[in-house]
C-alpha atoms as a PDB file:
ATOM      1  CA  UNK A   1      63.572  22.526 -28.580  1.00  0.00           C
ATOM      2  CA  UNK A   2      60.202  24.075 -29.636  1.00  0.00           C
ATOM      3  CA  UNK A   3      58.171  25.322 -25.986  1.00  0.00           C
ATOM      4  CA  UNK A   4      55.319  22.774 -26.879  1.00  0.00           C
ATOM      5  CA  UNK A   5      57.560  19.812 -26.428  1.00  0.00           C
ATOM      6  CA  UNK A   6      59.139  20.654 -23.320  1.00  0.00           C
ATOM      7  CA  UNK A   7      56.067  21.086 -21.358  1.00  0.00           C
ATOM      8  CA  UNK A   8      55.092  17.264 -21.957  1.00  0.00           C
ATOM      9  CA  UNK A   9      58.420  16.228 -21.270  1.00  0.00           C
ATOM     10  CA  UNK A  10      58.400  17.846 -17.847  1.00  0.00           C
ATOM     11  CA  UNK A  11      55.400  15.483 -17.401  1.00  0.00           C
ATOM     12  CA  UNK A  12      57.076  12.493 -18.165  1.00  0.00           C
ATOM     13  CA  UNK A  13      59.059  13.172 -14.616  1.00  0.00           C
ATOM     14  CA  UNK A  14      55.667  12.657 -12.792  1.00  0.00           C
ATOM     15  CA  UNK A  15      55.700  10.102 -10.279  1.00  0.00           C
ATOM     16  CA  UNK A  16      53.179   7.732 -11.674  1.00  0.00           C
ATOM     17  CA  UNK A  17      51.212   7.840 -14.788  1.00  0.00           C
ATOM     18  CA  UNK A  18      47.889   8.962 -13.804  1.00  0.00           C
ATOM     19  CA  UNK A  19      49.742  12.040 -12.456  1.00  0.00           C
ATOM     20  CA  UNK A  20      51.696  12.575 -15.873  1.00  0.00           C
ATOM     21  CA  UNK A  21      48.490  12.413 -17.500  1.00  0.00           C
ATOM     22  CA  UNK A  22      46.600  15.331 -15.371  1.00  0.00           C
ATOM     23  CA  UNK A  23      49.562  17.530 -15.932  1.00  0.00           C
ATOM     24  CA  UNK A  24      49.269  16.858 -19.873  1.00  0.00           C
ATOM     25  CA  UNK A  25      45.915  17.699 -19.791  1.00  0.00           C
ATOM     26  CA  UNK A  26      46.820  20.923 -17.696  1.00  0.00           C
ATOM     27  CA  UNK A  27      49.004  21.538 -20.854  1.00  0.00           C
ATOM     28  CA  UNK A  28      46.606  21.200 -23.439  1.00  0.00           C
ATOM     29  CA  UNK A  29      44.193  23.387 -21.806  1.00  0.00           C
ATOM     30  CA  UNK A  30      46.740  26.188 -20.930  1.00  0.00           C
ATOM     31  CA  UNK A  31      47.455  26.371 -25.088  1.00  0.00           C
ATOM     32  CA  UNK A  32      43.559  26.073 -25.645  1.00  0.00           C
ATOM     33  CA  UNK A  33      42.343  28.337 -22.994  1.00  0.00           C
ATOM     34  CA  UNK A  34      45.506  30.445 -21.795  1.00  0.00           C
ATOM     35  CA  UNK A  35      47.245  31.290 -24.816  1.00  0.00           C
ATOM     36  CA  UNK A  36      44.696  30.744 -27.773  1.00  0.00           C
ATOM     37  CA  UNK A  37      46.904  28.173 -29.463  1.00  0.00           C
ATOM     38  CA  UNK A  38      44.639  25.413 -31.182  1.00  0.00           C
ATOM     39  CA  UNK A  39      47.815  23.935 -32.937  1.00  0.00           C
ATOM     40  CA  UNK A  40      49.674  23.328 -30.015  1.00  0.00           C
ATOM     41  CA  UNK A  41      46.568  22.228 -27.980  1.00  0.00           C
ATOM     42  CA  UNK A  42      45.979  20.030 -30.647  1.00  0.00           C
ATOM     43  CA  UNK A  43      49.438  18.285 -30.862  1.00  0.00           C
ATOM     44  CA  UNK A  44      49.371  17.689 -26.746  1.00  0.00           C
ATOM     45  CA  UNK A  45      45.793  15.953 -27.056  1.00  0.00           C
ATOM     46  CA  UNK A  46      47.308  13.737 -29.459  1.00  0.00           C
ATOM     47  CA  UNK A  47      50.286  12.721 -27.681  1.00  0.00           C
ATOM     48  CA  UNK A  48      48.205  12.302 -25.024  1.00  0.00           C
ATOM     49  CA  UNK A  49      45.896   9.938 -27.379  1.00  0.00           C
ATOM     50  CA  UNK A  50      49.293   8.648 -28.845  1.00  0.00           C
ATOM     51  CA  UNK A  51      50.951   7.643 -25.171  1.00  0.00           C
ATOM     52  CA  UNK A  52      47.866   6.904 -22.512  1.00  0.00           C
ATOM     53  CA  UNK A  53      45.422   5.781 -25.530  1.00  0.00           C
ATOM     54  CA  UNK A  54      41.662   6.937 -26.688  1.00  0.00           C
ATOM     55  CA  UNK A  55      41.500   9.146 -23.055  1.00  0.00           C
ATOM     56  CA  UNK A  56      38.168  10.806 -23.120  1.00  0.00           C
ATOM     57  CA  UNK A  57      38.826  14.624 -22.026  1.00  0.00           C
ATOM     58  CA  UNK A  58      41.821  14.566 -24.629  1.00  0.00           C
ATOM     59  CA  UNK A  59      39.554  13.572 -27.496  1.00  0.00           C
ATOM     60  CA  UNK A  60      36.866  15.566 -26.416  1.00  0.00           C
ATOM     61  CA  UNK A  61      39.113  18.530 -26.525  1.00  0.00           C
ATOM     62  CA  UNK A  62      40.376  17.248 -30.038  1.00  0.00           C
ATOM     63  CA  UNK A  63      36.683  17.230 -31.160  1.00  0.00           C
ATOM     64  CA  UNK A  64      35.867  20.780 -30.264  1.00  0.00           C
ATOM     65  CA  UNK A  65      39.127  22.381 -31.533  1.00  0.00           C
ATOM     66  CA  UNK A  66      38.947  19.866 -34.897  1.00  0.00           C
ATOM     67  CA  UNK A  67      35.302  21.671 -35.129  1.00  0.00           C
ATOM     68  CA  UNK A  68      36.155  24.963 -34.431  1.00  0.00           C
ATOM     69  CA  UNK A  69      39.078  24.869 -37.189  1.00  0.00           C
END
């Protein structure tokens, strides 16, 4: 399994959904910010998008990476 879909899975074992969501985020901005990966930011702000729905700090991070590619 690829690293970029295990880290979302280990969110899915949060205790509630809000909490799942925060550590998604966390993920998205540790590819972004941490490791300079756009691609993989990119694919956990649209899961995120994808499973919790149009959630503002996920397509806000989607805009800026979409305009910086």
């Amino acid at each position: 399994m690829s690293q970029h879909r295990q880290a979302p899975r280990r969110a899915e074992l949060a205790d509630d959904e809000q909490e799942e969501l925060l550590l998604c985020r966390r993920v998205g901005e540790v590819y972004e910010d941490k490791l300079g990966s756009a691609d993989n930011a990119i694919t956990t702000y649209r899961e995120i998008v994808s499973r919790f729905g149009s959630d503002e700090t996920a397509v806000g991070a989607l805009t800026r990476l979409y305009e910086q590619t």
